[in-house]
N, C-alpha and C. Protein backbone atom coordinates (compact mmCIF):
# COMPACT_ATOMS: atom_id res chain seq x y z
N UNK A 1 -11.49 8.36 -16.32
CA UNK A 1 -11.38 7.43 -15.21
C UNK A 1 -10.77 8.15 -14.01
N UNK A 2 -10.60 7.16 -12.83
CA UNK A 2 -9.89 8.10 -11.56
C UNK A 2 -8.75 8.33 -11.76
N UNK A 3 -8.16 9.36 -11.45
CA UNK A 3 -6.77 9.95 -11.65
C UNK A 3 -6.52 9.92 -9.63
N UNK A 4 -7.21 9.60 -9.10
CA UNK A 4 -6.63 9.34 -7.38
C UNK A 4 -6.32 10.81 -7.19
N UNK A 5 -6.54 9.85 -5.55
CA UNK A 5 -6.17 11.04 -4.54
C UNK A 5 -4.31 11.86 -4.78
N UNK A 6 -4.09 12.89 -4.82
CA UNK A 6 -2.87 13.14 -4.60
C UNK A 6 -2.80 13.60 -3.79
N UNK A 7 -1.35 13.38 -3.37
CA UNK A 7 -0.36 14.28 -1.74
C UNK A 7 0.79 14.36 -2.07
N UNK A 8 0.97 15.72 -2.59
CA UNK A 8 1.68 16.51 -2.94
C UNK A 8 2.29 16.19 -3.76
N UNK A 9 2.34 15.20 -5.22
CA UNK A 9 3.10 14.88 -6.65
C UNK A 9 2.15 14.72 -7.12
N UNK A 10 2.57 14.50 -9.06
CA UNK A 10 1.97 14.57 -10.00
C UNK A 10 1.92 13.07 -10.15
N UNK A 11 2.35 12.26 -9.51
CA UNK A 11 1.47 11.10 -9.60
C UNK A 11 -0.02 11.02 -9.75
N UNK A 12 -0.25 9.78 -10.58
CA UNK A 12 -2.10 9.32 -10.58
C UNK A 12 -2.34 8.08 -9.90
N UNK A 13 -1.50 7.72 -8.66
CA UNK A 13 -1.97 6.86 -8.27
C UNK A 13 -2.70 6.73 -7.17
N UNK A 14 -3.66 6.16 -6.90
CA UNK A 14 -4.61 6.08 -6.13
C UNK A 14 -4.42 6.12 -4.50
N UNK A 15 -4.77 6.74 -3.62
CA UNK A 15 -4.53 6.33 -1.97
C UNK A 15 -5.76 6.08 -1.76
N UNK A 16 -6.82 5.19 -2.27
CA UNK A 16 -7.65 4.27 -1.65
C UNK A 16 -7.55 3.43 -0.85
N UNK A 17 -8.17 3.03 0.43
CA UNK A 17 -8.40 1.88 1.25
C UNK A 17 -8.22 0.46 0.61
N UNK A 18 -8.12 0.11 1.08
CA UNK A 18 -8.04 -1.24 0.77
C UNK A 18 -7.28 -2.61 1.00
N UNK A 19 -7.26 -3.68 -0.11
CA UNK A 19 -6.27 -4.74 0.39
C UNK A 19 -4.79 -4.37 -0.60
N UNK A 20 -3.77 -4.39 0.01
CA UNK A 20 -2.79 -4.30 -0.59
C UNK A 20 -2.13 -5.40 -1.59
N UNK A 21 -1.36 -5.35 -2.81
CA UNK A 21 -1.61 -6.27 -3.38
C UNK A 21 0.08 -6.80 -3.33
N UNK A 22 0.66 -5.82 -2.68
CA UNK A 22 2.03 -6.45 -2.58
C UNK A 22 2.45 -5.99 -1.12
N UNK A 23 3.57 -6.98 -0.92
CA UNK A 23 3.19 -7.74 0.65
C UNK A 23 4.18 -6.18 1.87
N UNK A 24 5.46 -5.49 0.65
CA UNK A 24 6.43 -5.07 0.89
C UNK A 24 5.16 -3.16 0.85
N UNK A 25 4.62 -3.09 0.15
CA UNK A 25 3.56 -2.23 -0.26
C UNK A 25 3.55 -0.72 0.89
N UNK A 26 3.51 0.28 0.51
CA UNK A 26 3.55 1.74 1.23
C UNK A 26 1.63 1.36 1.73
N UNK A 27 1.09 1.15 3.09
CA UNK A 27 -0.12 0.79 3.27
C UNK A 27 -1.08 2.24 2.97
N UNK A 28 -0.69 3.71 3.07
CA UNK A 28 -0.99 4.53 1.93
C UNK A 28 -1.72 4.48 0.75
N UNK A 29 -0.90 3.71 -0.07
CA UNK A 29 -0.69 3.82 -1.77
C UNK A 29 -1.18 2.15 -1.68
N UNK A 30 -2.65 1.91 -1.26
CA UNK A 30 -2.87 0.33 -1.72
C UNK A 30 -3.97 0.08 -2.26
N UNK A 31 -4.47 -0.88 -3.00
CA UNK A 31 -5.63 -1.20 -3.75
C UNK A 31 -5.91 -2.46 -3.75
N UNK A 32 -7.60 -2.38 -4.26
CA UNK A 32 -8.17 -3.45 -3.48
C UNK A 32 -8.63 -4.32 -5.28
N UNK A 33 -8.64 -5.49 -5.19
CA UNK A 33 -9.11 -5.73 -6.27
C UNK A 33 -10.55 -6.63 -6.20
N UNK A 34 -10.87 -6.40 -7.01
CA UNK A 34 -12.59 -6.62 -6.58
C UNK A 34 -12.65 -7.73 -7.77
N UNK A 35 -13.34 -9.20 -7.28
CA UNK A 35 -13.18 -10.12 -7.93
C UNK A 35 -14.71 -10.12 -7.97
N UNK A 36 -14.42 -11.14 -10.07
CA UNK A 36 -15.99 -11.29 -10.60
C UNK A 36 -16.74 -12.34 -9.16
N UNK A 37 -17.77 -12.45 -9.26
CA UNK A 37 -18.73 -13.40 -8.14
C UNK A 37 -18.80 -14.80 -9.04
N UNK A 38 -18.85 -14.64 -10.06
CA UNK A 38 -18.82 -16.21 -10.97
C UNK A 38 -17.59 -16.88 -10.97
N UNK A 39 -15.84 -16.13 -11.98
CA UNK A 39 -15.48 -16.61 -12.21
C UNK A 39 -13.65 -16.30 -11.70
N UNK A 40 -13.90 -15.09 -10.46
CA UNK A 40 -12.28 -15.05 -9.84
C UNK A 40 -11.95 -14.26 -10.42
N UNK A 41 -12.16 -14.00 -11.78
CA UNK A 41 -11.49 -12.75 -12.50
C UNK A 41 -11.82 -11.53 -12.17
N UNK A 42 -10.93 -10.37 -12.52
CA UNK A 42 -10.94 -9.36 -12.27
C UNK A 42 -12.41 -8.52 -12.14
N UNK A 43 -12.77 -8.03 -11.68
CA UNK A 43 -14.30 -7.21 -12.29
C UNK A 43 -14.46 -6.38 -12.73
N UNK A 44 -14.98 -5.70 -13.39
CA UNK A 44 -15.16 -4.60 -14.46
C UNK A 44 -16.81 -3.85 -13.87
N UNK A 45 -17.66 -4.47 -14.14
CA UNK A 45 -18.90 -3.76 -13.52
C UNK A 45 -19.61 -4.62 -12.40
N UNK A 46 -20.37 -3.19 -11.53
CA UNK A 46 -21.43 -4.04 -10.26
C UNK A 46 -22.74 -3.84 -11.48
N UNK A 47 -23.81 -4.61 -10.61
CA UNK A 47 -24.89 -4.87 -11.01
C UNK A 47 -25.70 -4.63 -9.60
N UNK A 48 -26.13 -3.55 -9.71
CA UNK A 48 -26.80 -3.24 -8.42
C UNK A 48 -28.42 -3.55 -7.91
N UNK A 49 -28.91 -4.16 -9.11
CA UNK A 49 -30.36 -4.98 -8.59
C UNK A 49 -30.07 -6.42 -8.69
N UNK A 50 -28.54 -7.27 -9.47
CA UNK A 50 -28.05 -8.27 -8.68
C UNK A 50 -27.31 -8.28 -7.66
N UNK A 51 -26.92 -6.82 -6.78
CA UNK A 51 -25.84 -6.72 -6.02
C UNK A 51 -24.22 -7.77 -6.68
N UNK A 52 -23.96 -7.42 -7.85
CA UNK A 52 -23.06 -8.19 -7.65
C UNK A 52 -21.95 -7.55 -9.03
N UNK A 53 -20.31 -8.04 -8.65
CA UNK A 53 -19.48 -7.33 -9.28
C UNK A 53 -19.27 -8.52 -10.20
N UNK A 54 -18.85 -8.45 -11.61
CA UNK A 54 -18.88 -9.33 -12.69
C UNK A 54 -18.18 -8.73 -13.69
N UNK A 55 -17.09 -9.51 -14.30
CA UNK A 55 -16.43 -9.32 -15.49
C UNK A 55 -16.93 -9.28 -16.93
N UNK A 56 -16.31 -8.60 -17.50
CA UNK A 56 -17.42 -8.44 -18.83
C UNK A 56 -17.95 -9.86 -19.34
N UNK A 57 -16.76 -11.14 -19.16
CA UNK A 57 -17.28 -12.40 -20.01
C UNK A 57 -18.64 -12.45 -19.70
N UNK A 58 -18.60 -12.73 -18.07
CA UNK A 58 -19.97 -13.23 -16.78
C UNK A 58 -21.03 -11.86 -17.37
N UNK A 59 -20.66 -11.09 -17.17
CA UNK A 59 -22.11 -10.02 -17.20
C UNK A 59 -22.68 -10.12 -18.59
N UNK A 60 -21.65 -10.23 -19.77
CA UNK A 60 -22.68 -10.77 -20.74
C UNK A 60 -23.39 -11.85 -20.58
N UNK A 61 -22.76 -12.84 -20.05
CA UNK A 61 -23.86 -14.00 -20.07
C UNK A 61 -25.06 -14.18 -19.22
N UNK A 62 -24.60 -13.39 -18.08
CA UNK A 62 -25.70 -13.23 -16.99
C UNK A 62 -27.06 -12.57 -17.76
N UNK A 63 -26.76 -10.98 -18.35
CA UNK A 63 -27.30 -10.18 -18.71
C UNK A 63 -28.43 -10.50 -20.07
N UNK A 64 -27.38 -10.81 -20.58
CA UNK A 64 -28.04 -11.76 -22.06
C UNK A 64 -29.19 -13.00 -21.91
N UNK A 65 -29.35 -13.32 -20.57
CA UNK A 65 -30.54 -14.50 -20.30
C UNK A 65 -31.77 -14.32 -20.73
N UNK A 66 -32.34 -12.96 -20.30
CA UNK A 66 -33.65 -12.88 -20.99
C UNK A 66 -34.05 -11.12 -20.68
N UNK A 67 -34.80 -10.90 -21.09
CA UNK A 67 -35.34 -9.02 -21.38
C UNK A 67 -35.26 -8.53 -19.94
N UNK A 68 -35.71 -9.83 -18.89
CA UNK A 68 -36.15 -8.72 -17.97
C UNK A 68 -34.38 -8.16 -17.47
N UNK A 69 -33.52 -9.32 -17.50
CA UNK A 69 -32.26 -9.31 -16.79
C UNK A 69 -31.22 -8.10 -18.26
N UNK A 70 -31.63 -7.80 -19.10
CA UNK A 70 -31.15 -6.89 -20.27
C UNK A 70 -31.44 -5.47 -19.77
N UNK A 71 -32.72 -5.48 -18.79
CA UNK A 71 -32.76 -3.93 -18.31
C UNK A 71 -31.82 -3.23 -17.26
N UNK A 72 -31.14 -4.20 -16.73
CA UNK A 72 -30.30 -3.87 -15.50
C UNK A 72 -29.47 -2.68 -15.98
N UNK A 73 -29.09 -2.18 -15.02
CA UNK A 73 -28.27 -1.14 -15.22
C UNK A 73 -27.07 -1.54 -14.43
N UNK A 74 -26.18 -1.34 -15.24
CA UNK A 74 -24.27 -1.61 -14.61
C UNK A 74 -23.41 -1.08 -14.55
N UNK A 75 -23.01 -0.75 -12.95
CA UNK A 75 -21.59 0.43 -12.98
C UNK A 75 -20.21 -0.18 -13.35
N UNK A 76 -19.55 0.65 -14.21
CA UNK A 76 -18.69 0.51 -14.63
C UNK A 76 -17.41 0.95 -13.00
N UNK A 77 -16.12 -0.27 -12.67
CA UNK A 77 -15.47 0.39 -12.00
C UNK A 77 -14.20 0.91 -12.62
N UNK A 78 -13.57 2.00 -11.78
CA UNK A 78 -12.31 2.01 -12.01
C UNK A 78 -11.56 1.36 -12.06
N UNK A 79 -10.23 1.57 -13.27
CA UNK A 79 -9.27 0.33 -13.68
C UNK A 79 -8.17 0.58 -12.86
N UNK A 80 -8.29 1.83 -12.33
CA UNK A 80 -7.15 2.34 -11.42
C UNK A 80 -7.16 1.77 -9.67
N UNK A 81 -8.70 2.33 -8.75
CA UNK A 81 -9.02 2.21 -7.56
C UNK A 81 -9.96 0.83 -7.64
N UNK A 82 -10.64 0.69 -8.59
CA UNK A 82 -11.68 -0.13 -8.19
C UNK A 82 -13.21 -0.30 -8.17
N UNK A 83 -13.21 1.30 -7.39
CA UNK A 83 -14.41 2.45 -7.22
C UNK A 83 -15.56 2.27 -8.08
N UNK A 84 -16.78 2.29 -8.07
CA UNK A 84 -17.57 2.74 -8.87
C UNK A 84 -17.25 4.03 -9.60
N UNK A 85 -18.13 3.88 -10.98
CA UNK A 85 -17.48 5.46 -11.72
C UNK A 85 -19.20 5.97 -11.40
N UNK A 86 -18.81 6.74 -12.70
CA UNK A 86 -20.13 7.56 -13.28
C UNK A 86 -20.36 7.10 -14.69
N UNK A 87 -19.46 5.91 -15.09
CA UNK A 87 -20.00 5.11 -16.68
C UNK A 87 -20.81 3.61 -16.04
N UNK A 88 -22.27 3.94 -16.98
CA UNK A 88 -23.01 2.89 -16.94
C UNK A 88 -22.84 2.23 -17.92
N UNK A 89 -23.52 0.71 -17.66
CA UNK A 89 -23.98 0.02 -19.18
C UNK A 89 -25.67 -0.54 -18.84
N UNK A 90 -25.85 -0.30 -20.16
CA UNK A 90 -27.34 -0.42 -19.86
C UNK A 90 -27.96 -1.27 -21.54
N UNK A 91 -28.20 -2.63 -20.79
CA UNK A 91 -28.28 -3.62 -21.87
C UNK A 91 -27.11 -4.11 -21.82
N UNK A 92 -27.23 -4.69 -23.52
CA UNK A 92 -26.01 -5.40 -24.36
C UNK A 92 -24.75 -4.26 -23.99
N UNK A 93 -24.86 -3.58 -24.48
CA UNK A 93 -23.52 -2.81 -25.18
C UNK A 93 -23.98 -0.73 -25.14
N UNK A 94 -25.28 -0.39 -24.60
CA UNK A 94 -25.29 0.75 -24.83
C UNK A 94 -24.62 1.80 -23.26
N UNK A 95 -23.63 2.04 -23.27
CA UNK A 95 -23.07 2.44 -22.29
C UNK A 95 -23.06 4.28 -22.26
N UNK A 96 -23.52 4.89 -21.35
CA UNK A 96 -24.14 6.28 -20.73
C UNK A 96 -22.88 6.71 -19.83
N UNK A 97 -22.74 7.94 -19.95
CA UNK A 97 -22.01 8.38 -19.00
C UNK A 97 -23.44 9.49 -18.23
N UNK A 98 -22.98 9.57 -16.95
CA UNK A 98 -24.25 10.05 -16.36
C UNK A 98 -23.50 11.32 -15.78
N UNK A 99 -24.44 12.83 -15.85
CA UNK A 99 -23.80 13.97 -15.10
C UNK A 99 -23.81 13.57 -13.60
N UNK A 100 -22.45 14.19 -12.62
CA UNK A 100 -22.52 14.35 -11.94
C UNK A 100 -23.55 15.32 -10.79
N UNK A 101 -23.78 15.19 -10.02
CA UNK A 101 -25.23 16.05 -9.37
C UNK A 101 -24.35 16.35 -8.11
């Protein structure tokens, strides 16, 4: 997963853009949290031929509707930034890590 930007420590925390999640917050060191489109909760993967970010409950159920919606392919984000990774899921449960290019 992302280990973030560093400046100058061995910290892993992220200096991504974003919304800050505490109010007192270094605007630096802030993160954005990316909510499911169904149900408010956190999101876990986009779905990029639904354009849309979805928590594992929602994307199984979305996904699981019928064959054609089982082919989608889904980025997995970071638990750290947010970010898209380089782990897919593709289907139910068969999840790919893809080389970088």
């Amino acid at each position: 997963m992302c280990k973030g930007l560093q400046q100058g420590s061995t910290s892993s925390s992220c200096l991504k853009q974003g919304v800050s999640l505490s109010p007192n917050a270094n605007p630096r060191v802030s993160t954005r949290l990316v909510k499911c489109e169904l149900c408010n909760s956190r999101a876990t993967l986009y779905c990029q031929a639904d354009d849309a970010y979805l928590c594992r409950k929602c994307d199984k159920w979305v996904h699981d509707a019928n064959f054609l919606a089982q082919r989608h392919i889904r980025c997995f984000l970071c638990n750290t930034c947010q970010n898209l990774t380089q782990r897919y899921l593709i289907g139910a449960s068969h999840e790919v890590l893809l080389p970088t290019m």
